[in-house]
C-alpha atoms as a PDB file:
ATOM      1  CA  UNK A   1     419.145 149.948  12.337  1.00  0.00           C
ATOM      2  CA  UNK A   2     416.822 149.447   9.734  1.00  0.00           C
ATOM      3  CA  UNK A   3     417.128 147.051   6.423  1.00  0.00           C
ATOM      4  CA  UNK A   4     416.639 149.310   3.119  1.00  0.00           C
ATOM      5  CA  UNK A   5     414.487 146.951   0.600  1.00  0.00           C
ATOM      6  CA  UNK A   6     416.490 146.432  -3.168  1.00  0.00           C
ATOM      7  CA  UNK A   7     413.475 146.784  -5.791  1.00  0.00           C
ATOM      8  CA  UNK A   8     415.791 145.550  -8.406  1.00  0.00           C
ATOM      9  CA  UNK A   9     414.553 142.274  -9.170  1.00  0.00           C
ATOM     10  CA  UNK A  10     411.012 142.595  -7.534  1.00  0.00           C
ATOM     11  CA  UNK A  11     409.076 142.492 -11.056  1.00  0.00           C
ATOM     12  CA  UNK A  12     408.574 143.515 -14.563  1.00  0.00           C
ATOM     13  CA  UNK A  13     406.714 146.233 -15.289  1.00  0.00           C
ATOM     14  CA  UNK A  14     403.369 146.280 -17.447  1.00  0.00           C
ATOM     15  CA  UNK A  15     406.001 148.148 -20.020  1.00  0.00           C
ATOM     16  CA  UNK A  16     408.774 145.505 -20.259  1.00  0.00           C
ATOM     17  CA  UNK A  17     405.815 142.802 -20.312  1.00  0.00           C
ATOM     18  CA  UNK A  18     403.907 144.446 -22.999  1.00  0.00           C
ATOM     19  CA  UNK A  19     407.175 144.731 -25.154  1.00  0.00           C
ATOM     20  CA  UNK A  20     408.255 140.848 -24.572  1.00  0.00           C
ATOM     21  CA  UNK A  21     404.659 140.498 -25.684  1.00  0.00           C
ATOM     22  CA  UNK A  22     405.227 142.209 -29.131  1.00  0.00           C
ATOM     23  CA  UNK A  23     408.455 140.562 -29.828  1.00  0.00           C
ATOM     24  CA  UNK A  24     406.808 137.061 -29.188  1.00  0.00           C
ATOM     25  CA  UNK A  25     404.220 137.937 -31.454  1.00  0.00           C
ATOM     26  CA  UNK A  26     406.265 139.619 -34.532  1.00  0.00           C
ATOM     27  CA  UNK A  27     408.587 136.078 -34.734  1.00  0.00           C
ATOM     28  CA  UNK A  28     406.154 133.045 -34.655  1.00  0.00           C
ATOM     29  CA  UNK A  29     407.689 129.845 -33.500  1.00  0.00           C
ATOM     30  CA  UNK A  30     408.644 127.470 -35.898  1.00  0.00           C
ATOM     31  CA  UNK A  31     407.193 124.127 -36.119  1.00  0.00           C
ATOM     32  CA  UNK A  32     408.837 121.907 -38.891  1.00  0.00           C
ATOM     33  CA  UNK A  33     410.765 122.400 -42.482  1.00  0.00           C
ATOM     34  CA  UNK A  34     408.636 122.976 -45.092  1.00  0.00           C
ATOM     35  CA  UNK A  35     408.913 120.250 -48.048  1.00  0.00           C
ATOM     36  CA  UNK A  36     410.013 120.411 -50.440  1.00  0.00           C
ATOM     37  CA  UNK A  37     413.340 122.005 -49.024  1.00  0.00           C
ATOM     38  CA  UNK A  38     413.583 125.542 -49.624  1.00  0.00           C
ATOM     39  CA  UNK A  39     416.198 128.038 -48.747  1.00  0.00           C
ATOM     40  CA  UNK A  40     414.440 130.132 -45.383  1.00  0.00           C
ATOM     41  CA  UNK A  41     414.480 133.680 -45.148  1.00  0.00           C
ATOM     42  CA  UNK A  42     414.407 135.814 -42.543  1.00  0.00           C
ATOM     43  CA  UNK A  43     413.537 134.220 -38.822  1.00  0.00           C
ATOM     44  CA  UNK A  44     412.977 131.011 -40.460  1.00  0.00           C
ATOM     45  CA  UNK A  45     417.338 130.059 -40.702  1.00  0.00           C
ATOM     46  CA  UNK A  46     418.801 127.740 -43.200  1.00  0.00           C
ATOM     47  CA  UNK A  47     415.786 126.134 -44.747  1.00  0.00           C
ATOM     48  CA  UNK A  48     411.696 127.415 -44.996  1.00  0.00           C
ATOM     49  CA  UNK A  49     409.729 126.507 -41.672  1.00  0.00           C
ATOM     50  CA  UNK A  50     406.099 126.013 -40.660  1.00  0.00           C
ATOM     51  CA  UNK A  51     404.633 128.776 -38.271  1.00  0.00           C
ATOM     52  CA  UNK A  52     401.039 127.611 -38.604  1.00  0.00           C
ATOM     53  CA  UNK A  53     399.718 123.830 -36.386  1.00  0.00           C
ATOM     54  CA  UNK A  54     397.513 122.692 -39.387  1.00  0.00           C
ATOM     55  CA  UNK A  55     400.375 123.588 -42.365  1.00  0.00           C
ATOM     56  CA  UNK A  56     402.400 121.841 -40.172  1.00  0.00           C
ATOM     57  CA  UNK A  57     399.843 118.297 -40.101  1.00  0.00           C
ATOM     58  CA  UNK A  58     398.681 118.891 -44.038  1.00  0.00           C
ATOM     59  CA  UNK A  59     402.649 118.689 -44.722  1.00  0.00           C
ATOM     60  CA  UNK A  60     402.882 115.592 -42.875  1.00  0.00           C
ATOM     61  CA  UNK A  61     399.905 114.288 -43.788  1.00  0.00           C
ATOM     62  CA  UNK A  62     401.476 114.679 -47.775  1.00  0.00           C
ATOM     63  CA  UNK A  63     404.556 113.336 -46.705  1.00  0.00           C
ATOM     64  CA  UNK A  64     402.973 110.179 -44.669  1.00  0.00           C
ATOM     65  CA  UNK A  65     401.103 109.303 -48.282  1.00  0.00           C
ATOM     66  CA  UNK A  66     403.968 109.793 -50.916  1.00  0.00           C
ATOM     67  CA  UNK A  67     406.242 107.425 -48.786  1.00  0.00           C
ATOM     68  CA  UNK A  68     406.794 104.239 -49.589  1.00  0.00           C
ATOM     69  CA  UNK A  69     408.175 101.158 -47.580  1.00  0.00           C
ATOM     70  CA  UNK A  70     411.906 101.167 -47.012  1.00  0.00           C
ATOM     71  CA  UNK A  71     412.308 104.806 -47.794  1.00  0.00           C
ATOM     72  CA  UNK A  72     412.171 106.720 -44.694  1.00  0.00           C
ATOM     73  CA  UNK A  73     415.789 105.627 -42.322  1.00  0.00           C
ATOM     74  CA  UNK A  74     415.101 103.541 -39.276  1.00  0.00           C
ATOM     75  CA  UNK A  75     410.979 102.917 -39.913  1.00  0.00           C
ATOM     76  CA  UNK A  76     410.563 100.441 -42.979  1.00  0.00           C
ATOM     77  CA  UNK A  77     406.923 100.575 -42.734  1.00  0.00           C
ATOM     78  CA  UNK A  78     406.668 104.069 -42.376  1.00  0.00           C
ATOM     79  CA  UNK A  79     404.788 105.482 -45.581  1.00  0.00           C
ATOM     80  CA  UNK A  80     401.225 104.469 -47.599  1.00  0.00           C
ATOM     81  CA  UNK A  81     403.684 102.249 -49.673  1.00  0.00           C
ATOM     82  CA  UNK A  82     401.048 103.239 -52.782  1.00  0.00           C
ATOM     83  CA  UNK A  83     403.511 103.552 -55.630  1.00  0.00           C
ATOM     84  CA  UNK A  84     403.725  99.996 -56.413  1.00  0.00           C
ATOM     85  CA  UNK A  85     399.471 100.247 -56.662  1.00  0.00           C
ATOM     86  CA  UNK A  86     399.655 102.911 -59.177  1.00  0.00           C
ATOM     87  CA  UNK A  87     400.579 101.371 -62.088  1.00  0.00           C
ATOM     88  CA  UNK A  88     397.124  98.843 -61.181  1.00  0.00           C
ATOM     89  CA  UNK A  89     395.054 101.663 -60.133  1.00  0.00           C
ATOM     90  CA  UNK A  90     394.907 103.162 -63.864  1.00  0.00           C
ATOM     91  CA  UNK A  91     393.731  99.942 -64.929  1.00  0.00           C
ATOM     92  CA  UNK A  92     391.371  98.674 -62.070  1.00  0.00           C
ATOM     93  CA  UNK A  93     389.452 101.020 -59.992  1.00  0.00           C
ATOM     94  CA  UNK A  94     388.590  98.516 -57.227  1.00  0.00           C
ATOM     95  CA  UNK A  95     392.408  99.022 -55.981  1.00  0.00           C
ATOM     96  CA  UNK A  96     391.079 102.260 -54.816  1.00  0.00           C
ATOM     97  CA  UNK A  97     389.636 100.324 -51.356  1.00  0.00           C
ATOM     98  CA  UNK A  98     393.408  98.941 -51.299  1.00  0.00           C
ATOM     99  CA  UNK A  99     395.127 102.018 -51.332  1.00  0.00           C
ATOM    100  CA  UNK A 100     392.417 104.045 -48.859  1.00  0.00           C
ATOM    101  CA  UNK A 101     393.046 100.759 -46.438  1.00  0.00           C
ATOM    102  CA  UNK A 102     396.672 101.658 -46.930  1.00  0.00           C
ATOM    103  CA  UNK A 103     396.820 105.410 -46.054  1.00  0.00           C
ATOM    104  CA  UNK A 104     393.676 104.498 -43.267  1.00  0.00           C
ATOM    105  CA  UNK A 105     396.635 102.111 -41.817  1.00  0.00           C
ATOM    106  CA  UNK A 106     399.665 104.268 -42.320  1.00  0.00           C
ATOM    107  CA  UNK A 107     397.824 107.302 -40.876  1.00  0.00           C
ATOM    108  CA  UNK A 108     395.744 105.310 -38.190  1.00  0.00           C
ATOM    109  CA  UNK A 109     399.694 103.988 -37.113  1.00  0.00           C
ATOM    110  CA  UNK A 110     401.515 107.295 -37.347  1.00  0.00           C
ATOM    111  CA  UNK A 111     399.280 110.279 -37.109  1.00  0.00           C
ATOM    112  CA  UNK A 112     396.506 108.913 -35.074  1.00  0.00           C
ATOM    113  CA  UNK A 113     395.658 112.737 -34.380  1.00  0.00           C
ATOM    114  CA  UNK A 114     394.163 112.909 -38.027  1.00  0.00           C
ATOM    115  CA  UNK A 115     390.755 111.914 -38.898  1.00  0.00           C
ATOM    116  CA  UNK A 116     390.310 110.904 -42.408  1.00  0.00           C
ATOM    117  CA  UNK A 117     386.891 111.774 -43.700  1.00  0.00           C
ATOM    118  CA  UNK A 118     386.251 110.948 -47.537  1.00  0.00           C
ATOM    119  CA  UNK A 119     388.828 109.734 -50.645  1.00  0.00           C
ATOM    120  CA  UNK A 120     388.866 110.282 -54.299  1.00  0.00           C
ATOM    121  CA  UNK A 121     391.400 109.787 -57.462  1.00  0.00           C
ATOM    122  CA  UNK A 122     390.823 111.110 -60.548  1.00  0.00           C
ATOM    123  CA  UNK A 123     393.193 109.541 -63.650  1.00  0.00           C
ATOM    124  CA  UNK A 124     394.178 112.315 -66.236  1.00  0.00           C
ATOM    125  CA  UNK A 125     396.287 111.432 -69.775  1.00  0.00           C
ATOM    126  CA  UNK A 126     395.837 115.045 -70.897  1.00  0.00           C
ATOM    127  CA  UNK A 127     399.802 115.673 -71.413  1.00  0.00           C
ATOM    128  CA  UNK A 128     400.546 112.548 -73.092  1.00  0.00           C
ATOM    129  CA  UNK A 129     398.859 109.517 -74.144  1.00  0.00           C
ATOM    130  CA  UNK A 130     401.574 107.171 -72.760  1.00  0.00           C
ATOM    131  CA  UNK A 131     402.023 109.105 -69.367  1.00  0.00           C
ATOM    132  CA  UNK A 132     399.158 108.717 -66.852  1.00  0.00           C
ATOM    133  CA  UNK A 133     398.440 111.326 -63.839  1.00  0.00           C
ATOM    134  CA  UNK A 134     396.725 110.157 -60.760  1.00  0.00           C
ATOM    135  CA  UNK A 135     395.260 112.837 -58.630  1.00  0.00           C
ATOM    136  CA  UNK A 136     394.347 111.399 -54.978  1.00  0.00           C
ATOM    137  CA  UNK A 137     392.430 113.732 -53.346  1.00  0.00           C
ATOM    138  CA  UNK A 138     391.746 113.578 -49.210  1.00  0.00           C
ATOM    139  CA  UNK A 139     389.247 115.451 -46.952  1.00  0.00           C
ATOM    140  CA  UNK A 140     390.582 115.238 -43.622  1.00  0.00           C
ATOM    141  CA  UNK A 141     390.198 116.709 -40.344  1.00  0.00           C
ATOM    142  CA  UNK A 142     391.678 117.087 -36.675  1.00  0.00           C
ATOM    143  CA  UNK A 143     389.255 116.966 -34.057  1.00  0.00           C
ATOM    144  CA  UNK A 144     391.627 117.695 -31.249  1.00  0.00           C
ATOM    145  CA  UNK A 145     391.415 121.240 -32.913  1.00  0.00           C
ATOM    146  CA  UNK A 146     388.187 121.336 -33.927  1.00  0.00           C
ATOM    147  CA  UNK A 147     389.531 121.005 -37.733  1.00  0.00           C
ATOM    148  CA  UNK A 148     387.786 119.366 -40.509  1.00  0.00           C
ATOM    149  CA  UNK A 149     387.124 119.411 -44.054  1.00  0.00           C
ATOM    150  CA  UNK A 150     390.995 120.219 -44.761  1.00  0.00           C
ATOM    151  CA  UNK A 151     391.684 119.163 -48.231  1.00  0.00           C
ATOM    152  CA  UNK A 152     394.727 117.913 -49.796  1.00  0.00           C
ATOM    153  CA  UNK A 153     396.292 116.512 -53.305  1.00  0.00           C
ATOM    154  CA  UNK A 154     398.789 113.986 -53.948  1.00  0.00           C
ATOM    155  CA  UNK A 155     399.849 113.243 -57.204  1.00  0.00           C
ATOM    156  CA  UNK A 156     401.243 110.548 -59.077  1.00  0.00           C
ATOM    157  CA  UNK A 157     402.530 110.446 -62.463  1.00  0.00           C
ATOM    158  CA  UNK A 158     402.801 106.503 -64.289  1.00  0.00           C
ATOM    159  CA  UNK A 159     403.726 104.989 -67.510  1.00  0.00           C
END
């Protein structure tokens, strides 16, 4: 008496795996939540996501610097802490080294993946005289990915 093979579950065909393929590719995988919060739409669920690594890092990255000490729920030193330097920074420009030392630290700590390369600020008092905006700007780069000269800006706005 002879055994009769089942081909049921033997394999998937180049079809089915070609298919799978396209689905897989037509809904990226989400990363992280976009910030600010936004309402998502479409694959994305109840709030915006991140498809892409490096939006993923440049939104942390932003996040990392506009923290400050105490704000972020279980890590107090989580954060640049730079707020309470901005109110020196319009009137002393050597608080600049503090506050690259600062993110250098913060990021160095928490995102040791990130290579910062260069650091600028630029103060602006074009909207009102009493009201200053500081612009940091940060070149930074992720050589795990081969990524550099990614450029972000965080602003600040003082009295």
């Amino acid at each position: 008496m002879a055994v009769e093979p089942i081909f049921k579950s033997v394999g998937r065909t180049i079809v089915s795996v070609a298919q799978q393929t396209a689905l897989e590719a037509a809904d990226p995988v989400p990363l992280g939540i976009k910030t600010p919060l936004r309402a998502g739409s479409g694959s994305d669920g109840v709030f915006a996501m991140h498809t892409g690594l490096i939006d993923q890092i440049s939104d942390n990255l932003r996040n990392l610097v506009l923290t400050n000490h105490g704000e972020r729920l279980g890590l107090y030193d989580f954060g640049a802490n730079l707020q309470p330097l901005m109110t020196e920074l319009v009137a002393d420009p050597s608080v600049e080294s503090e506050a690259m030392s600062r993110i250098r630290t913060t990021a160095g700590k928490y995102m040791p993946h990130v290579s910062l390369e260069t650091f600028s600020t630029r103060t602006e008092h074009s909207q009102n005289q009493h009201t200053g905006k500081i612009v940091l700007r940060m070149t930074y780069g992720v050589p795990t990915l081969n990524i550099s000269g990614r450029v972000i800006e965080v602003v600040f706005y003082v009295m």
